[in-house]
C-alpha atoms as a PDB file:
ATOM      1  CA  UNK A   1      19.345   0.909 -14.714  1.00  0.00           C
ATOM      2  CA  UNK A   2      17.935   3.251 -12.262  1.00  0.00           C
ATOM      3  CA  UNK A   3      19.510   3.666  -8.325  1.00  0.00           C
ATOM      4  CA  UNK A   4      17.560   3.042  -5.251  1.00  0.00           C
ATOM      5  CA  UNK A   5      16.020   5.840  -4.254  1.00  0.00           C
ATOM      6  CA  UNK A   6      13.624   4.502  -1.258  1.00  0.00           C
ATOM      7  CA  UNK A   7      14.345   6.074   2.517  1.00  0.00           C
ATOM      8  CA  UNK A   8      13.346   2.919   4.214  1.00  0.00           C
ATOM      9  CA  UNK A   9      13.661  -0.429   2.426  1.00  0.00           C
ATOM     10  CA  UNK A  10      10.696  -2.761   1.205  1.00  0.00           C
ATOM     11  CA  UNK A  11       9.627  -5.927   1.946  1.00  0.00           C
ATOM     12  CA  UNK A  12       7.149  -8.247  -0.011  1.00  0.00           C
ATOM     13  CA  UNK A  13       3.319  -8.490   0.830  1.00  0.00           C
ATOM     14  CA  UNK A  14       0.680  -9.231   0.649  1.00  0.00           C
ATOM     15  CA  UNK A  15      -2.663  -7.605   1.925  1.00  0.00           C
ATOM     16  CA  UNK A  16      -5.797  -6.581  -0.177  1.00  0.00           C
ATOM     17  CA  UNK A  17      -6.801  -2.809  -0.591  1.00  0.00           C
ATOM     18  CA  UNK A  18      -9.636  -1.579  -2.026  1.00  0.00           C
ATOM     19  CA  UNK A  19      -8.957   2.067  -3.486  1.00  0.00           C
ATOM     20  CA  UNK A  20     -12.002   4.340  -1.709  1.00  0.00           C
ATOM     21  CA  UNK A  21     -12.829   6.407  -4.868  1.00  0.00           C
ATOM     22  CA  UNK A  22     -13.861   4.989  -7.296  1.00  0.00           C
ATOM     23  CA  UNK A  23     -13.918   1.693  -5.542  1.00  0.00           C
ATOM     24  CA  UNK A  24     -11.770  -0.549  -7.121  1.00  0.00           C
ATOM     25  CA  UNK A  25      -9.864  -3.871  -5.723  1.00  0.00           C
ATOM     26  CA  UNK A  26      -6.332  -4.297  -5.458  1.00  0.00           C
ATOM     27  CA  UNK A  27      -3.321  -5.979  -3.516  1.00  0.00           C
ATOM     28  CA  UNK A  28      -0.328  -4.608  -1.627  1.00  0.00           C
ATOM     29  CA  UNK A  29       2.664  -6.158  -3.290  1.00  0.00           C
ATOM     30  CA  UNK A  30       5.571  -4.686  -1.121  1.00  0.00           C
ATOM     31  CA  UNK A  31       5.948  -2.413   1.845  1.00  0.00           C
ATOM     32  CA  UNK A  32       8.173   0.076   4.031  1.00  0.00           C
ATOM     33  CA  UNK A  33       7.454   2.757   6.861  1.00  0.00           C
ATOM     34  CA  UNK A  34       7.448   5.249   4.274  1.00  0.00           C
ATOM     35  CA  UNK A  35       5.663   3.692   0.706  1.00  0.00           C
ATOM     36  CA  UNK A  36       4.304   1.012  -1.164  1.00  0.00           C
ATOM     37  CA  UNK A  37       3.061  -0.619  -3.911  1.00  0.00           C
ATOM     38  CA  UNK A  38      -0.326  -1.338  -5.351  1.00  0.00           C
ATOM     39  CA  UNK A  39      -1.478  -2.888  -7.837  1.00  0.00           C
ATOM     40  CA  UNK A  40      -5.153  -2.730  -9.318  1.00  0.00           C
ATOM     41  CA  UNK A  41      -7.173  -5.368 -11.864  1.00  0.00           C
ATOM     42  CA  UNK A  42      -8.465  -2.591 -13.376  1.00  0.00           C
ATOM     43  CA  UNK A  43      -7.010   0.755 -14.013  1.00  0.00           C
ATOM     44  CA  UNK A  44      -8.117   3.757 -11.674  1.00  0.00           C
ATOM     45  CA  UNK A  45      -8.347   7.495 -12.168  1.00  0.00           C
ATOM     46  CA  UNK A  46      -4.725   8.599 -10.368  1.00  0.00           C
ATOM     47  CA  UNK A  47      -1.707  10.572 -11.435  1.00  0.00           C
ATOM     48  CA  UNK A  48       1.476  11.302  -9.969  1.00  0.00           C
ATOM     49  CA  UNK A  49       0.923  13.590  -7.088  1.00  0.00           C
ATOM     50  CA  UNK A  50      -2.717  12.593  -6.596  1.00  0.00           C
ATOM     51  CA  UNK A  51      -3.085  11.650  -2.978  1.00  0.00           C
ATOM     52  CA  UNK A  52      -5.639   8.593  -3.075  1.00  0.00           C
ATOM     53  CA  UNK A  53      -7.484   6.673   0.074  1.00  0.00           C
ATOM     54  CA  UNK A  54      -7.117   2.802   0.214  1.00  0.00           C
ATOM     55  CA  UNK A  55      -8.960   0.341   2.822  1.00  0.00           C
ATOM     56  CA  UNK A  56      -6.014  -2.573   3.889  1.00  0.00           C
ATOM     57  CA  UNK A  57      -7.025  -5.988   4.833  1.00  0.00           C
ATOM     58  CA  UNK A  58      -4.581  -8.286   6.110  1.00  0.00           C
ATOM     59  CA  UNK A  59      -6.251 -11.341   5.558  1.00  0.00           C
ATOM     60  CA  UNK A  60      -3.534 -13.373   7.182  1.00  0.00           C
ATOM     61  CA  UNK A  61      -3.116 -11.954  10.251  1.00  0.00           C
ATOM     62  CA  UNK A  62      -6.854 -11.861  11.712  1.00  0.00           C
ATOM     63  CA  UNK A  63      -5.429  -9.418  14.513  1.00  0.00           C
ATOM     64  CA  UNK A  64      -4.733  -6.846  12.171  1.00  0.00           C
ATOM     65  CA  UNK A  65      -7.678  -4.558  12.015  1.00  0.00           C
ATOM     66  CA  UNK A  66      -8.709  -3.155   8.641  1.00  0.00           C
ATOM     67  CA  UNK A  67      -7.377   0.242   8.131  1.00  0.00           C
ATOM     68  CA  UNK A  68      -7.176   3.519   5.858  1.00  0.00           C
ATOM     69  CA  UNK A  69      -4.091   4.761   4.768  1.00  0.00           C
ATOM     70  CA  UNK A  70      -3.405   7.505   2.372  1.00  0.00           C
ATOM     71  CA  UNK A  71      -0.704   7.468  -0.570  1.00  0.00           C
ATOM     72  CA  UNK A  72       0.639   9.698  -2.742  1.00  0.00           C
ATOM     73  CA  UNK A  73       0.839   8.852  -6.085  1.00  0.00           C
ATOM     74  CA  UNK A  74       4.687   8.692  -7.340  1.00  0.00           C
ATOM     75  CA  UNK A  75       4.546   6.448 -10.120  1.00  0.00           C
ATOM     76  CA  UNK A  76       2.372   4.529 -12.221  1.00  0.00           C
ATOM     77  CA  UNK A  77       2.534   1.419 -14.410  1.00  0.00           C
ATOM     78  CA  UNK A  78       0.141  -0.872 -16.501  1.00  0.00           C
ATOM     79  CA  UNK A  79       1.028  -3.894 -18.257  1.00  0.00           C
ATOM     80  CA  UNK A  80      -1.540  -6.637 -19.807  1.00  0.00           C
ATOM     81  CA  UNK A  81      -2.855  -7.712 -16.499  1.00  0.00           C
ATOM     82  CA  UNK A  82      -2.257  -5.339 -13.840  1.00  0.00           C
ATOM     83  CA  UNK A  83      -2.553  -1.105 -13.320  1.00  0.00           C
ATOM     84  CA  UNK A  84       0.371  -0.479 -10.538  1.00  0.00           C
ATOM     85  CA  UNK A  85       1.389   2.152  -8.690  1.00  0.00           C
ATOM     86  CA  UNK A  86       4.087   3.523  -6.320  1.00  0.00           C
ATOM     87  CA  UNK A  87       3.199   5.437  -3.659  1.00  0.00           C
ATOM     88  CA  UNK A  88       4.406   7.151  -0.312  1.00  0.00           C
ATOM     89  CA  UNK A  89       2.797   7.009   3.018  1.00  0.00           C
ATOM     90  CA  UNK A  90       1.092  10.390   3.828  1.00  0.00           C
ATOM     91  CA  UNK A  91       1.333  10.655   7.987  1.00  0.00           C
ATOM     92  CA  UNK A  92      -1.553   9.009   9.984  1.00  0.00           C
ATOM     93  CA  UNK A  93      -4.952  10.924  11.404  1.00  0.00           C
ATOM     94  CA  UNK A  94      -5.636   8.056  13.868  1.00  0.00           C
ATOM     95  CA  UNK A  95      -4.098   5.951  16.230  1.00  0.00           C
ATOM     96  CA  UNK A  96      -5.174   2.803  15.229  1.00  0.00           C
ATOM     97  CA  UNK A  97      -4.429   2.846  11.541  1.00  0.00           C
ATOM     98  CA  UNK A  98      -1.338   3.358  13.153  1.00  0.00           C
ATOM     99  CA  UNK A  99      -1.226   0.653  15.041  1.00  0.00           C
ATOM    100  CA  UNK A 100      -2.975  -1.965  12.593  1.00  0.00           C
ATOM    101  CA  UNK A 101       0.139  -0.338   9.785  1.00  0.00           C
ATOM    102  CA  UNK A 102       2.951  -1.183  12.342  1.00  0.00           C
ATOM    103  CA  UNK A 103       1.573  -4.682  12.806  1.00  0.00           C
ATOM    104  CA  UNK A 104       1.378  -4.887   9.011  1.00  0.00           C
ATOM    105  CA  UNK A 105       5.031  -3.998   8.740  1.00  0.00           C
ATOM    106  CA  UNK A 106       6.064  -5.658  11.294  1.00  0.00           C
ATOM    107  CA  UNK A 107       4.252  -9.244  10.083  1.00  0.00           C
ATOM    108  CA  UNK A 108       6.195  -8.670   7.080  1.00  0.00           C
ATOM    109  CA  UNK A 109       9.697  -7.937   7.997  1.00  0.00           C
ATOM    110  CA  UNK A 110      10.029 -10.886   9.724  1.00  0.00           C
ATOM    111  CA  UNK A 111       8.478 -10.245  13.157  1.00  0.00           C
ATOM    112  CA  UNK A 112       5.585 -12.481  12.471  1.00  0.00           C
ATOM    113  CA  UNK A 113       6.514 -14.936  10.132  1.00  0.00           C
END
């Protein structure tokens, strides 16, 4: 089928997000430095190229603060239960969405399993 195109490689997850606007829940299903992948219950107004604002909760990891990260929409899929979406990692504006991000990544590529 199609080649890996990704910069950084993913790793599963698992964190919720709730898209900003409209608000609508979701989960984080994998992760990199550079994108990710959401899916939705429901589906939400995005195409690719929108940028969109999500609120990530690491429920696992009560250290990790709650943070906003902005994606860019790249792809988009729905199936009978889930409206998903591929997206890439539009730089920070603060440092501690930074921070809580790294300690997202890092939880999940192996440095705090």
């Amino acid at each position: 089928m199609g080649t890996e195109q990704r910069r950084d490689p993913r790793v599963s997850s698992y964190a919720k997000a709730m898209l900003l606007t409209p608000p609508a829940p979701g989960y984080i299903r994998d992760l990199s430095r550079t994108g990710c992948q959401v899916v939705f219950m429901q589906p939400v107004p995005a195409a690719v190229g929108d940028l969109i604002t999500v609120r990530v909760i690491a429920e696992h990891d009560p250290s990790i603060t709650p943070f906003l990260i902005k994606l860019r929409v790249r792809w988009l899929k729905q199936d009978s239960i889930w409206f998903a979406l591929g997206a890439q990692i539009e730089p920070f504006e603060d440092q501690s969405s930074l921070a809580s991000f790294d300690k997202l990544v890092s939880y999940y590529s192996g440095a705090g399993v």
